[in-house]
Protein backbone atom coordinates (compact mmCIF):
# COMPACT_ATOMS: atom_id res chain seq x y z
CA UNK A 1 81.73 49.44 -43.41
CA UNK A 2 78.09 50.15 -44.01
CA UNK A 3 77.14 49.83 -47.75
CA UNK A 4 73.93 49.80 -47.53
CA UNK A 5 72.34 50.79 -51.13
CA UNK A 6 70.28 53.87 -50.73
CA UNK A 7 67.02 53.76 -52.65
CA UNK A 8 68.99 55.29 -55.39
CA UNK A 9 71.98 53.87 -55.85
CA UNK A 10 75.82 54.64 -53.82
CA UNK A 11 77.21 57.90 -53.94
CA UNK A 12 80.70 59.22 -54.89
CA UNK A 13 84.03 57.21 -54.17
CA UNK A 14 81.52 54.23 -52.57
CA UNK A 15 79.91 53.32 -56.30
CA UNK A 16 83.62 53.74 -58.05
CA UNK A 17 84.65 51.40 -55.71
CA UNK A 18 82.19 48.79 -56.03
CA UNK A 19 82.40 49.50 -60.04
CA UNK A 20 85.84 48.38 -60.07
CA UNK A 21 85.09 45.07 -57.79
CA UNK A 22 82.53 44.56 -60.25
CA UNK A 23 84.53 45.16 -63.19
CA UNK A 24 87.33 42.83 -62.11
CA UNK A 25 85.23 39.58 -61.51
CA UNK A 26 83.54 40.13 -65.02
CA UNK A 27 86.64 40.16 -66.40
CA UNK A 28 88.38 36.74 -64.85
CA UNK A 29 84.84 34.99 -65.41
CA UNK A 30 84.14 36.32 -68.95
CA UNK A 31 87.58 35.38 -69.44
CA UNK A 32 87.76 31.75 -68.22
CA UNK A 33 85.27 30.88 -70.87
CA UNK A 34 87.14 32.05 -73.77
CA UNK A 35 90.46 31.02 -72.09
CA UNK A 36 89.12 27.18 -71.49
CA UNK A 37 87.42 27.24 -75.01
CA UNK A 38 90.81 28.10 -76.71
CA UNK A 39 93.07 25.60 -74.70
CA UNK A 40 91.09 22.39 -74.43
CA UNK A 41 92.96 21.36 -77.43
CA UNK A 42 95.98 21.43 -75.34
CA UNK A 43 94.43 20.03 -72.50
CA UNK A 44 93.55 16.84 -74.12
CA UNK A 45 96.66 16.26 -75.54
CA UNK A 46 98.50 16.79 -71.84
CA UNK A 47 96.31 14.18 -70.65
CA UNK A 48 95.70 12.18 -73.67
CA UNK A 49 92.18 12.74 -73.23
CA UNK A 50 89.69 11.40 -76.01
CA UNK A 51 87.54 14.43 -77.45
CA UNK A 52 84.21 12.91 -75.99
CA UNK A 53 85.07 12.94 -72.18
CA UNK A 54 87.04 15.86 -72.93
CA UNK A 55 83.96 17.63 -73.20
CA UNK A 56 83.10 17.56 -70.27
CA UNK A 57 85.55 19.97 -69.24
CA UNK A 58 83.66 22.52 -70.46
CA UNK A 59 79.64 20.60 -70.33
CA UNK A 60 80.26 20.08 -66.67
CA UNK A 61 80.93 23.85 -65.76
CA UNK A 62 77.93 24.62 -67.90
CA UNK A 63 75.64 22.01 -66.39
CA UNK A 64 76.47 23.22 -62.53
CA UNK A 65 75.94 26.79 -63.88
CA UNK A 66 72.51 26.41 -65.26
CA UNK A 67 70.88 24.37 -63.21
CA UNK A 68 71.94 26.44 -59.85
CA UNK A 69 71.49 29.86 -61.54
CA UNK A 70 67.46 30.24 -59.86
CA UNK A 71 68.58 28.34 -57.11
CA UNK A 72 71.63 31.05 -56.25
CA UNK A 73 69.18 33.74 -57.41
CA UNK A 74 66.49 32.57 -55.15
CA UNK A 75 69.31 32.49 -52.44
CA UNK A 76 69.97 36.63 -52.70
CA UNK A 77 66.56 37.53 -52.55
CA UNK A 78 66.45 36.17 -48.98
CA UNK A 79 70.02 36.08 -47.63
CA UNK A 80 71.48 38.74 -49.51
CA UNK A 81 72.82 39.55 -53.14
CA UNK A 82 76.23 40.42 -52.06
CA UNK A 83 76.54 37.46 -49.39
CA UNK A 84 75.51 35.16 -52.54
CA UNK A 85 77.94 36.77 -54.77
CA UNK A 86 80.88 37.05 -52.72
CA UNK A 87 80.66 33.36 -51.89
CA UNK A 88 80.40 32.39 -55.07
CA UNK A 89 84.01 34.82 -56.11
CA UNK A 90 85.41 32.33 -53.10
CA UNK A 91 83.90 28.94 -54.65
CA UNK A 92 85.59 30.48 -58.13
CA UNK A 93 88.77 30.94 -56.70
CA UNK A 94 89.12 27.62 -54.76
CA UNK A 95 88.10 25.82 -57.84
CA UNK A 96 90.42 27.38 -60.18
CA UNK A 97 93.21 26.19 -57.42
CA UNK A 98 91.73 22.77 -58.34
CA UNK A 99 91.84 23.44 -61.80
CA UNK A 100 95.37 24.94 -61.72
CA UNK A 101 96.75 21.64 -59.74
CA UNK A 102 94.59 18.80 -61.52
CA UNK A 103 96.61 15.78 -62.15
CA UNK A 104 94.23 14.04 -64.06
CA UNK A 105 90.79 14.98 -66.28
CA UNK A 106 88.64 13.59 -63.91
CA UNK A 107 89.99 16.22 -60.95
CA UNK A 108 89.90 18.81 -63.44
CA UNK A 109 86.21 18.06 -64.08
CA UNK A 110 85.40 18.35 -60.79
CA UNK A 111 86.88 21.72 -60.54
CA UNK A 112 85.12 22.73 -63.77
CA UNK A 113 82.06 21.70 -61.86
CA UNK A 114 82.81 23.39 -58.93
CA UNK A 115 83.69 26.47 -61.16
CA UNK A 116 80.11 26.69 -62.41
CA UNK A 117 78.14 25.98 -59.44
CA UNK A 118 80.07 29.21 -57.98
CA UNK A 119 79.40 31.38 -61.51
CA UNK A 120 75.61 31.02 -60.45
CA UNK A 121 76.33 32.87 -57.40
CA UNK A 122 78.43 35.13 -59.15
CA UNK A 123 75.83 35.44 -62.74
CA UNK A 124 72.94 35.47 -60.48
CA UNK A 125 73.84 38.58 -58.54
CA UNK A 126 75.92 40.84 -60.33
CA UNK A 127 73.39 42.08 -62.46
CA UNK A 128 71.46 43.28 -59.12
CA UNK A 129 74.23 44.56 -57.92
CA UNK A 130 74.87 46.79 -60.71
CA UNK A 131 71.37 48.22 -59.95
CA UNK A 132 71.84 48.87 -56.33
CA UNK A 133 75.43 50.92 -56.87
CA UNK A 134 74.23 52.93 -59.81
CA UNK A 135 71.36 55.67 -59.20
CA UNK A 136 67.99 55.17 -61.47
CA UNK A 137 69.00 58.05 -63.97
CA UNK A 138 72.51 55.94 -64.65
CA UNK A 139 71.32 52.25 -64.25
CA UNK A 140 71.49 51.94 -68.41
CA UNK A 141 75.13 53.68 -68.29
CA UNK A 142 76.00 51.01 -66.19
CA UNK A 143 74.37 48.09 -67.32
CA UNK A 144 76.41 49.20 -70.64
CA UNK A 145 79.55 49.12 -69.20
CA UNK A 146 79.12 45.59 -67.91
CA UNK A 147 78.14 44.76 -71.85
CA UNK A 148 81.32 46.32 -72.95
CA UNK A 149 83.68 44.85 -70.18
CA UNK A 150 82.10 41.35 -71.52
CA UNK A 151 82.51 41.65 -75.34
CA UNK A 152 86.79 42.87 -74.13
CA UNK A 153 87.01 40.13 -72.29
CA UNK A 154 85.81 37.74 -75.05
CA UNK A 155 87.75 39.53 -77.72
CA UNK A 156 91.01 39.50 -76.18
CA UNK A 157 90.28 36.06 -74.57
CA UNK A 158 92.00 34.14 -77.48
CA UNK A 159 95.13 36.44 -77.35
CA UNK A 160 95.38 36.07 -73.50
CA UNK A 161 95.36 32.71 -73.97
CA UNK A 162 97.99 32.36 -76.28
CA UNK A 163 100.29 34.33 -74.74
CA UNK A 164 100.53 32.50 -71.52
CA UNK A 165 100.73 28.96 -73.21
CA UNK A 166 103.64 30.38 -75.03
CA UNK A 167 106.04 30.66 -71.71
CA UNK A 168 103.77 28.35 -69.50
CA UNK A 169 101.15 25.14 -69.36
CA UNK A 170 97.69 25.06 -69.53
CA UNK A 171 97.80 25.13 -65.26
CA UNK A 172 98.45 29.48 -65.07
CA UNK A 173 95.29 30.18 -67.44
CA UNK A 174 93.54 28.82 -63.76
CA UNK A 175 96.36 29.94 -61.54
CA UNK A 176 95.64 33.79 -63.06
CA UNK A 177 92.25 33.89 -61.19
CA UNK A 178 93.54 33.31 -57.51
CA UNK A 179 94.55 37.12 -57.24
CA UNK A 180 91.70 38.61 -59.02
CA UNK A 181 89.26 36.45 -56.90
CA UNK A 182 91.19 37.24 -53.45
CA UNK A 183 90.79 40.71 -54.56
CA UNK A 184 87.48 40.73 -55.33
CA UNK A 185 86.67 38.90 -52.16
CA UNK A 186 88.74 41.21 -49.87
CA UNK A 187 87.28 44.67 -51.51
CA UNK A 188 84.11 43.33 -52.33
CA UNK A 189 83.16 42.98 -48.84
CA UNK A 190 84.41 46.45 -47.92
CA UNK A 191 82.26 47.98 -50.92
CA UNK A 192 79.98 45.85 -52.40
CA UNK A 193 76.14 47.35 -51.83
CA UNK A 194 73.67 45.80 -49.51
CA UNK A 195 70.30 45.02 -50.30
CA UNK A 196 67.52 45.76 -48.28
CA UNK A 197 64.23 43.20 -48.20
CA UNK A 198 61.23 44.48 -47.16
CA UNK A 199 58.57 41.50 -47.66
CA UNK A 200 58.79 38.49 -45.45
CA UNK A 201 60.66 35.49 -46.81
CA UNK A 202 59.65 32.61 -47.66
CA UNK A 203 61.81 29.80 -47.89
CA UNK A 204 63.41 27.60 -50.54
CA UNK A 205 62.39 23.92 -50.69
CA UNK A 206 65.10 21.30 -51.44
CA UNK A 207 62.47 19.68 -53.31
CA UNK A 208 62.28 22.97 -55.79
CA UNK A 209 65.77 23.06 -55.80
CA UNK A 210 66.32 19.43 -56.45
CA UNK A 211 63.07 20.00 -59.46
CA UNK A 212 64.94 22.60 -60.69
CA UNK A 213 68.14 20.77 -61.16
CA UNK A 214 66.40 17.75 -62.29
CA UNK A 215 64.64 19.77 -65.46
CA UNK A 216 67.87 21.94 -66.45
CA UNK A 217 69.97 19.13 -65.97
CA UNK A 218 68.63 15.71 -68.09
CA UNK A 219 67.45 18.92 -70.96
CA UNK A 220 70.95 19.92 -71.02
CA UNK A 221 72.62 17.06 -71.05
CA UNK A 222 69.92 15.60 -73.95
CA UNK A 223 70.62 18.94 -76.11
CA UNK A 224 74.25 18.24 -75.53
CA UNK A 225 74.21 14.41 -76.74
CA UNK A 226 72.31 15.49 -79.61
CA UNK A 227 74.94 17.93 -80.44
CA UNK A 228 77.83 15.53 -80.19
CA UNK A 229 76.15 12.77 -82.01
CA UNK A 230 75.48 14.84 -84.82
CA UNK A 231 79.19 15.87 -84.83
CA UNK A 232 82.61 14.55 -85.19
CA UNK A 233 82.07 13.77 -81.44
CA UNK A 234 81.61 10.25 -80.83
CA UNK A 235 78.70 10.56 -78.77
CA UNK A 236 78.52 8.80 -75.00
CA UNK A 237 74.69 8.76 -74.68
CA UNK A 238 72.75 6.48 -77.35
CA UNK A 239 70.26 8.21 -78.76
CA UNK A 240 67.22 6.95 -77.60
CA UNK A 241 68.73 7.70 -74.10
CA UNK A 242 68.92 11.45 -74.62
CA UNK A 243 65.48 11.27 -76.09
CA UNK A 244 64.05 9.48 -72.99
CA UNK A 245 66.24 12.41 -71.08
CA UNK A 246 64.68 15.34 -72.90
CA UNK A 247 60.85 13.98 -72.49
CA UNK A 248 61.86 13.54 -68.48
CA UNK A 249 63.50 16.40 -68.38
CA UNK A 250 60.03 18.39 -69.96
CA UNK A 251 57.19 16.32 -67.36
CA UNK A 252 59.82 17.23 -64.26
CA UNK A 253 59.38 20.70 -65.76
CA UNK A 254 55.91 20.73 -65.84
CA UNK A 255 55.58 19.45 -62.18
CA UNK A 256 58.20 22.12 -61.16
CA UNK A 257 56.42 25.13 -62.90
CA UNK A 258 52.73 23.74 -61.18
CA UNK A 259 54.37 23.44 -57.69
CA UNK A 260 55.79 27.01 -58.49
CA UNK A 261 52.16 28.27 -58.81
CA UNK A 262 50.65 29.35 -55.16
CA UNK A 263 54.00 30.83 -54.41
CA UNK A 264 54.57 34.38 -53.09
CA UNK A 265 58.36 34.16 -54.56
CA UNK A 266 58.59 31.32 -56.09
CA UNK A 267 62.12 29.81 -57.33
CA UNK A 268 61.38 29.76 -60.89
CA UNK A 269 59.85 33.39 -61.53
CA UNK A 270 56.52 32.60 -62.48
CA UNK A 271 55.30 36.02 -60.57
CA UNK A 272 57.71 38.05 -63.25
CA UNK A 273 56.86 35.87 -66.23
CA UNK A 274 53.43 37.28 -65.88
CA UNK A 275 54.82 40.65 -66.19
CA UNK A 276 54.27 40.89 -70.25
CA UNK A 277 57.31 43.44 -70.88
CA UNK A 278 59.51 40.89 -69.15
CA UNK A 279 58.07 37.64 -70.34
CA UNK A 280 58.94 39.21 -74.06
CA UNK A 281 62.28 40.37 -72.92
CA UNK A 282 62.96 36.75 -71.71
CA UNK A 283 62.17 35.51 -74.81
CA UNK A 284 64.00 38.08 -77.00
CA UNK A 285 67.11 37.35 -74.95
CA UNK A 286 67.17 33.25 -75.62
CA UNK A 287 66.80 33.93 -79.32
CA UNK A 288 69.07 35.97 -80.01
CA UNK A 289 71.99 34.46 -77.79
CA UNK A 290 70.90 31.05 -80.16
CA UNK A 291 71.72 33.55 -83.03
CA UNK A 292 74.78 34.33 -82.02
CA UNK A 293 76.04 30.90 -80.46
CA UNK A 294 75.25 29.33 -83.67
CA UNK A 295 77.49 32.12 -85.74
CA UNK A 296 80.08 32.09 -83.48
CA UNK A 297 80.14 28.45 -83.72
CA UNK A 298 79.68 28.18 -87.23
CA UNK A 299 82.03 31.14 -88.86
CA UNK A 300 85.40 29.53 -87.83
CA UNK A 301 84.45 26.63 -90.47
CA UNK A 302 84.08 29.28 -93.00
CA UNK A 303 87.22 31.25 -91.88
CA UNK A 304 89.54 28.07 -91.87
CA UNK A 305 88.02 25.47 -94.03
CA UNK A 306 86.67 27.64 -96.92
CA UNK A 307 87.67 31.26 -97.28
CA UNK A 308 91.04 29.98 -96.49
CA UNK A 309 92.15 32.32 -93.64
CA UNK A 310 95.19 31.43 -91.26
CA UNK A 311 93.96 31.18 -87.26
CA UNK A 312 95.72 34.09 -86.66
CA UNK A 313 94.00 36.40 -89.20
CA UNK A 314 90.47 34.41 -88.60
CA UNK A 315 90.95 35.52 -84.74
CA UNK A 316 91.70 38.90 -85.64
CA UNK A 317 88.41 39.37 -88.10
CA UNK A 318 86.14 37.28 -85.24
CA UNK A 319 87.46 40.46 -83.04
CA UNK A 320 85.63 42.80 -84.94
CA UNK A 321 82.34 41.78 -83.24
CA UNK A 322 82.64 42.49 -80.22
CA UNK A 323 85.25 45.16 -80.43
CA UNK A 324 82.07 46.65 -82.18
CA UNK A 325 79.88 45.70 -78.96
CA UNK A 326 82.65 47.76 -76.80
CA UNK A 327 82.29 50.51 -79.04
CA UNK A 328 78.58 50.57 -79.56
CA UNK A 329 77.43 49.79 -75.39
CA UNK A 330 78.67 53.18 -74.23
CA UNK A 331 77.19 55.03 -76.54
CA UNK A 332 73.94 53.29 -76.53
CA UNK A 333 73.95 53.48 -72.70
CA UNK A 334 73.06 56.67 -72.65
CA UNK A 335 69.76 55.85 -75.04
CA UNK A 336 68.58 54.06 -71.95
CA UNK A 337 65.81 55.17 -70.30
CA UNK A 338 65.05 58.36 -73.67
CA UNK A 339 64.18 55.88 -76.09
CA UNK A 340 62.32 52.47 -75.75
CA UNK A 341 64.18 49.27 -75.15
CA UNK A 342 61.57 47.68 -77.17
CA UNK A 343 62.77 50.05 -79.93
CA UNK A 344 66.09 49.84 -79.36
CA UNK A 345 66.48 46.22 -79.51
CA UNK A 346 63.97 45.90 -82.53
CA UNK A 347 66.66 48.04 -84.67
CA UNK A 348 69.70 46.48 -83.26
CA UNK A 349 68.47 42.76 -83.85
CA UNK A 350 67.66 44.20 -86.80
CA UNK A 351 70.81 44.98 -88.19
CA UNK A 352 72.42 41.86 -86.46
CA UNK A 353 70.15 39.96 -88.98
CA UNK A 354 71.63 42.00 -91.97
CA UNK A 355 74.87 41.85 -91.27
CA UNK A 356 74.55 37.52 -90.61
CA UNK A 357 72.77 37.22 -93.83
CA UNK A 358 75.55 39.20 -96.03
CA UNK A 359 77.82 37.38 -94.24
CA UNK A 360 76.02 34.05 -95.68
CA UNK A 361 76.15 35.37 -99.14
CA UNK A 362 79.75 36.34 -98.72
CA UNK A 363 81.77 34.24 -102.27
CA UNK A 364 84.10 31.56 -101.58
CA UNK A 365 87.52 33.58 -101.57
CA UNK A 366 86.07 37.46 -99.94
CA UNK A 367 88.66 39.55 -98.99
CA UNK A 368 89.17 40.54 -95.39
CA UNK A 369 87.87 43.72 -95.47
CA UNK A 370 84.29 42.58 -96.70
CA UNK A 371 84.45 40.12 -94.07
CA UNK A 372 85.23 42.88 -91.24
CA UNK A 373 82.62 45.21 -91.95
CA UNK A 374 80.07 42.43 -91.77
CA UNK A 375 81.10 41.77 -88.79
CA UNK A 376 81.15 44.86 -87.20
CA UNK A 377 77.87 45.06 -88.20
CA UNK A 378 76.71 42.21 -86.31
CA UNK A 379 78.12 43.69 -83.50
CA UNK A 380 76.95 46.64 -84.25
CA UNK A 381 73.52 45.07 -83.71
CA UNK A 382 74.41 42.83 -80.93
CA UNK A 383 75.46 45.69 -78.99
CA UNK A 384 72.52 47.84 -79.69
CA UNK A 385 70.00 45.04 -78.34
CA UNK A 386 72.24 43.62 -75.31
CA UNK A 387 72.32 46.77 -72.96
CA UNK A 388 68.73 48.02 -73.34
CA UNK A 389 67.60 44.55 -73.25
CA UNK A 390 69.41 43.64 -69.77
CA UNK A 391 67.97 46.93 -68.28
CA UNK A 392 64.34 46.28 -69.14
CA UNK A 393 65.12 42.84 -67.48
CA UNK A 394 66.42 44.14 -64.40
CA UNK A 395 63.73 46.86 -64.08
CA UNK A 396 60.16 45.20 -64.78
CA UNK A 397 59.88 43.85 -61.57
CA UNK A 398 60.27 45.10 -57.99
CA UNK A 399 63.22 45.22 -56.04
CA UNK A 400 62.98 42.66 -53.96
CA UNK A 401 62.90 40.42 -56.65
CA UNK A 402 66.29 41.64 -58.28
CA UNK A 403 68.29 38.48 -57.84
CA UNK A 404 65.48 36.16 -59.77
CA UNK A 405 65.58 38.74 -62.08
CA UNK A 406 69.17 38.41 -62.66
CA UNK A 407 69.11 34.56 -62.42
CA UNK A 408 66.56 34.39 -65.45
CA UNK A 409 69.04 36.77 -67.41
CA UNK A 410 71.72 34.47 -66.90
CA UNK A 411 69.50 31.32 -67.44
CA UNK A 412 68.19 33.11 -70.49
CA UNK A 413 71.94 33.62 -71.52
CA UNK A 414 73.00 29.92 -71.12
CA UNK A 415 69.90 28.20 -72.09
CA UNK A 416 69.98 30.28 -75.43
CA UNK A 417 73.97 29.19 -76.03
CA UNK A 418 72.75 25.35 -75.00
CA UNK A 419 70.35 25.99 -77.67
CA UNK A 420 72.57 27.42 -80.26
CA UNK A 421 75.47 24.68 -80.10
CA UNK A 422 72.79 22.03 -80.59
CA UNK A 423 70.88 23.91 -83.63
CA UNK A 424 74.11 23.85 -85.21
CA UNK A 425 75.28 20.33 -84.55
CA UNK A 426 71.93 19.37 -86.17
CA UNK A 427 71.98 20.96 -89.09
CA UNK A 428 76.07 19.78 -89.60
CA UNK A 429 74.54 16.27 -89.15
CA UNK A 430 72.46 16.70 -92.40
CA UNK A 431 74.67 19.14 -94.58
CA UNK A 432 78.32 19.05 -95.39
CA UNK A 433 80.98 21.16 -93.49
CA UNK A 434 83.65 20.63 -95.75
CA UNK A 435 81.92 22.25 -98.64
CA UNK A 436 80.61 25.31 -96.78
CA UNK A 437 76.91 24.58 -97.05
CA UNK A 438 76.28 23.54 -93.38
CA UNK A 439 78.14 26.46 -92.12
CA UNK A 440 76.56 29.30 -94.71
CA UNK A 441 72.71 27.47 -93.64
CA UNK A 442 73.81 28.06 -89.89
CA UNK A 443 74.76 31.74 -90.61
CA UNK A 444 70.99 32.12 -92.55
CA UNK A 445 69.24 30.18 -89.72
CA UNK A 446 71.07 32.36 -87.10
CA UNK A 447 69.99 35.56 -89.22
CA UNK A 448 66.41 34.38 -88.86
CA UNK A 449 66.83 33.58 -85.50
CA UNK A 450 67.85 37.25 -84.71
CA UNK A 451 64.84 38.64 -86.74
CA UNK A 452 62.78 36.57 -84.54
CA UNK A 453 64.02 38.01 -81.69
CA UNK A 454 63.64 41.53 -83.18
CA UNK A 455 60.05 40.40 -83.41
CA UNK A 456 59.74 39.54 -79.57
CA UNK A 457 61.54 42.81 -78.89
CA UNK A 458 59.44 45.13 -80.56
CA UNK A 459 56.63 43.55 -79.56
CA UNK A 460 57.34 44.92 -75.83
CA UNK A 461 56.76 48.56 -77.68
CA UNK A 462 53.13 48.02 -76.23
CA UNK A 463 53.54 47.57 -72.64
CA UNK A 464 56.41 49.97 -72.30
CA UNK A 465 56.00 51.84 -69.29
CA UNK A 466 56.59 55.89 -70.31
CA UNK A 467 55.66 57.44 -66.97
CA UNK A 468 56.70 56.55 -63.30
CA UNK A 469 52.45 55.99 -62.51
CA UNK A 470 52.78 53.45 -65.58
CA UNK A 471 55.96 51.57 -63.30
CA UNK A 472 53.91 51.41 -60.08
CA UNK A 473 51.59 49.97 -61.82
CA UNK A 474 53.22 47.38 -62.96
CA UNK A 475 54.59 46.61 -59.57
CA UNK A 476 51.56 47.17 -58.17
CA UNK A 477 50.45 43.64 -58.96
CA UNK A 478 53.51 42.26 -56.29
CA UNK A 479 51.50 44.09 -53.85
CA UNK A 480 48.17 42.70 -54.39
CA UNK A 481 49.52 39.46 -53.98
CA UNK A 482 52.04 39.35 -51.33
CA UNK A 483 51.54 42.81 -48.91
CA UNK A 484 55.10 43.64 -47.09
CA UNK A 485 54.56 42.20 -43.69
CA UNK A 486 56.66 44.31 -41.02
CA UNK A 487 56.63 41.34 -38.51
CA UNK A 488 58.24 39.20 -40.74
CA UNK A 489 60.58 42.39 -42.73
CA UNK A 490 63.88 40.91 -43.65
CA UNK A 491 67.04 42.99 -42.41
CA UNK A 492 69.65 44.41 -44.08
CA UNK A 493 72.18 41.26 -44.97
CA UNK A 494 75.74 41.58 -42.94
């Protein structure tokens, strides 16, 4: 079947069709990570697991993610976003056989790690694909939808979980993905979109690729040591090792980013971190996903330690964010494109940083309805900024570059979580959890975190582009630099 993306998105049954492939996968991956977070108690105790290599279970599917994400990205610009994303749905599903059948911790790593080096086909793409199978005018509509489809997914991800470890093991919360991802493999190649390339490709170095892992990688895993040292997590890496990590991990970065330089597409997007609108949209994104790592991290102390809620209410309240963000995306998907993502995202981060603060100067005993309308607010917020955010992402640079554009979204994303988790580790290393004062300084950090973010967002108010002369200007630059060369155009990918 020939899906070819018009220049303006599928038409008719062809986009539902490719909506609901779309839709499914989001689902099973947003899900795994809320699944896996809520049942690695479980996990250790089935294989009597100590809490510092148990870790690992989830550090090694974040590791493989992050460091492949431009990698995988790089990939669909040249062989094809759909190619790139359906093989990573088939890497998913083999892996979370692996997972499902792991007889030991160190088998169920390596599924974990297999797990995340096929989300960074999956993160890298979908994004881009969302583009090519919704016309211009409905783009924001549908880069909403994704945003809302997320925040379910993460809200009912604790319940899910629950409910199958009450008639089964730990195995069937990986055994659930094999028919999603066979489904989303089968239909996906029916009517997923194609992306056409236009400029002549150049081709990825394993020496980038092996750069790129290299900085990701040893910054990661120093962030992470940090984190766990600080914590109740006896930590595996001496300190002065993850130091010597994170100072190697900067100088390969530096030799990555000059190698990156005289490239026409280079792996690392140098070419649409010059684009200023973008470059400030990058940045708004990794601040505010360390605001909200570091609440999410940090309110569960309050919850159960000092406001004295059950787990079963404190779930129920945590819902209220992003129920809010399912709410909120739909609605603010149709602000897309009539009023300023700069805007947009300035007033949502905005109120995100509100609602964290009051939620920091909440007493020791509040009663639960105090507590939920704080955090709808935050999600309120969240969900304000996420959608137009995203879109201004995916839409500063040309097409051809869609798939770096969605890798740096999802390296933005995870680098910003990495980020998070260690800011809060840090500051539990110094203050005391059991008296609420580490946790209530995370929440006021994390609301000054988000009006940073707010800052970087409004800040793109000045290079917003408000007519279609204003866009092709913008991509204009691409052409300067690297002209579309018809001996060398790319076909469509099969």
């Amino acid at each position: 079947m020939n899906n070819a993306a018009p220049q303006d998105g599928l038409n008719g049954a062809a986009r539902y069709c490719a909506l609901v492939v779309l839709i499914v996968n989001v689902i099973m991956t947003s899900l795994d990570g809320t699944i896996m977070n809520m049942a690695l108690p479980s996990v250790m105790k089935a294989m009597n697991a100590t809490a510092a290599s148990s870790v690992w279970i989830i550090s090694a599917y974040q590791l493989a993610a992050l460091t492949l994400l431009l990698p995988a990205a790089g990939a669909g610009d040249r062989i094809g976003l759909r190619k790139v994303y359906l093989l990573g749905v088939a890497g998913f599903t083999i892996a979370s056989a692996i997972c499902g059948i792991a007889p030991n911790l160190g088998v169920l790593i390596l599924g974990r790690s297999i797990q995340g080096a096929s989300a960074a086909g999956i993160m890298s793409c979908s994004n881009a694909l969302v583009k090519l199978t919704y016309p211009k005018r409905l783009f924001g509509v549908g880069v909403s939808i994704n945003a809302a489809v997320i925040a379910a997914a993460s809200a009912s991800g604790p319940s899910i979980a629950a409910a199958i470890m009450s008639v089964a093991t730990w195995h069937w919360l990986f055994i659930i993905n094999l028919p999603a991802g066979v489904f989303v493999v089968i239909m996906g190649s029916k009517f997923l979109p194609r992306n056409r390339m236009d400029v002549r490709r150049e081709p990825v170095k394993i020496t980038d690729v092996l750069l790129n892992m290299a900085t990701f990688g040893l910054i990661l895993v120093a962030l992470q040591s940090f984190g766990q040292g600080a914590s109740a997590v006896k930590e595996q890496i001496p300190a002065n090792v993850a130091l010597a990590m994170l100072v190697s991990g900067l100088i390969v970065g530096i030799v990555y980013w000059r190698r990156q330089l005289g490239l026409s597409m280079p792996l690392l997007p140098i070419d649409l971190l010059r684009i200023p609108i973008f470059r400030l949209s990058m940045c708004t994104s990794v601040t505010s996903f360390v605001s909200q790592t570091a609440a999410f991290v940090a309110l569960p102390f309050l919850f159960l330690g000092i406001w004295g809620y059950s787990p079963a209410r404190a779930g129920l309240l945590m819902a209220c964010w992003p129920v809010t963000v399912v709410v909120v995306a739909p609605i603010v998907g149709r602000l897309i494109g009539r009023v300023p993502g700069g805007l947009l995202g300035g007033i949502g981060l905005a109120i995100l940083a509100v609602g964290l603060a009051l939620l920091a100067t909440l007493p020791e005993h509040p009663d639960a309805i105090a507590i939920a309308w704080r955090m709808s607010l935050c999600g309120m917020g969240f969900g304000i900024f996420q959608s137009p955010n995203n879109h201004t992402i995916m839409t500063s640079g040309p097409a051809y570059r869609n798939g770096a554009a969605g890798g740096m979204l999802g390296t933005a994303r995870l680098t910003g979580q990495t980020l998070g988790a260690a800011m809060l580790m840090l500051i539990f290393s110094v203050l005391p959890v059991n008296t609420g004062r580490g946790p209530v300084v995370a929440l006021d950090l994390s609301a000054g975190m988000a009006a940073v973010a707010g800052i970087f967002s409004s800040l793109r108010l000045r290079y917003a582009p408000r007519t279609d002369a204003d866009i092709a200007s913008t991509h204009q630059y691409f052409e300067d630099v690297e002209p579309p060369t018809s001996g060398n155009a790319c076909r469509i990918d099969s």
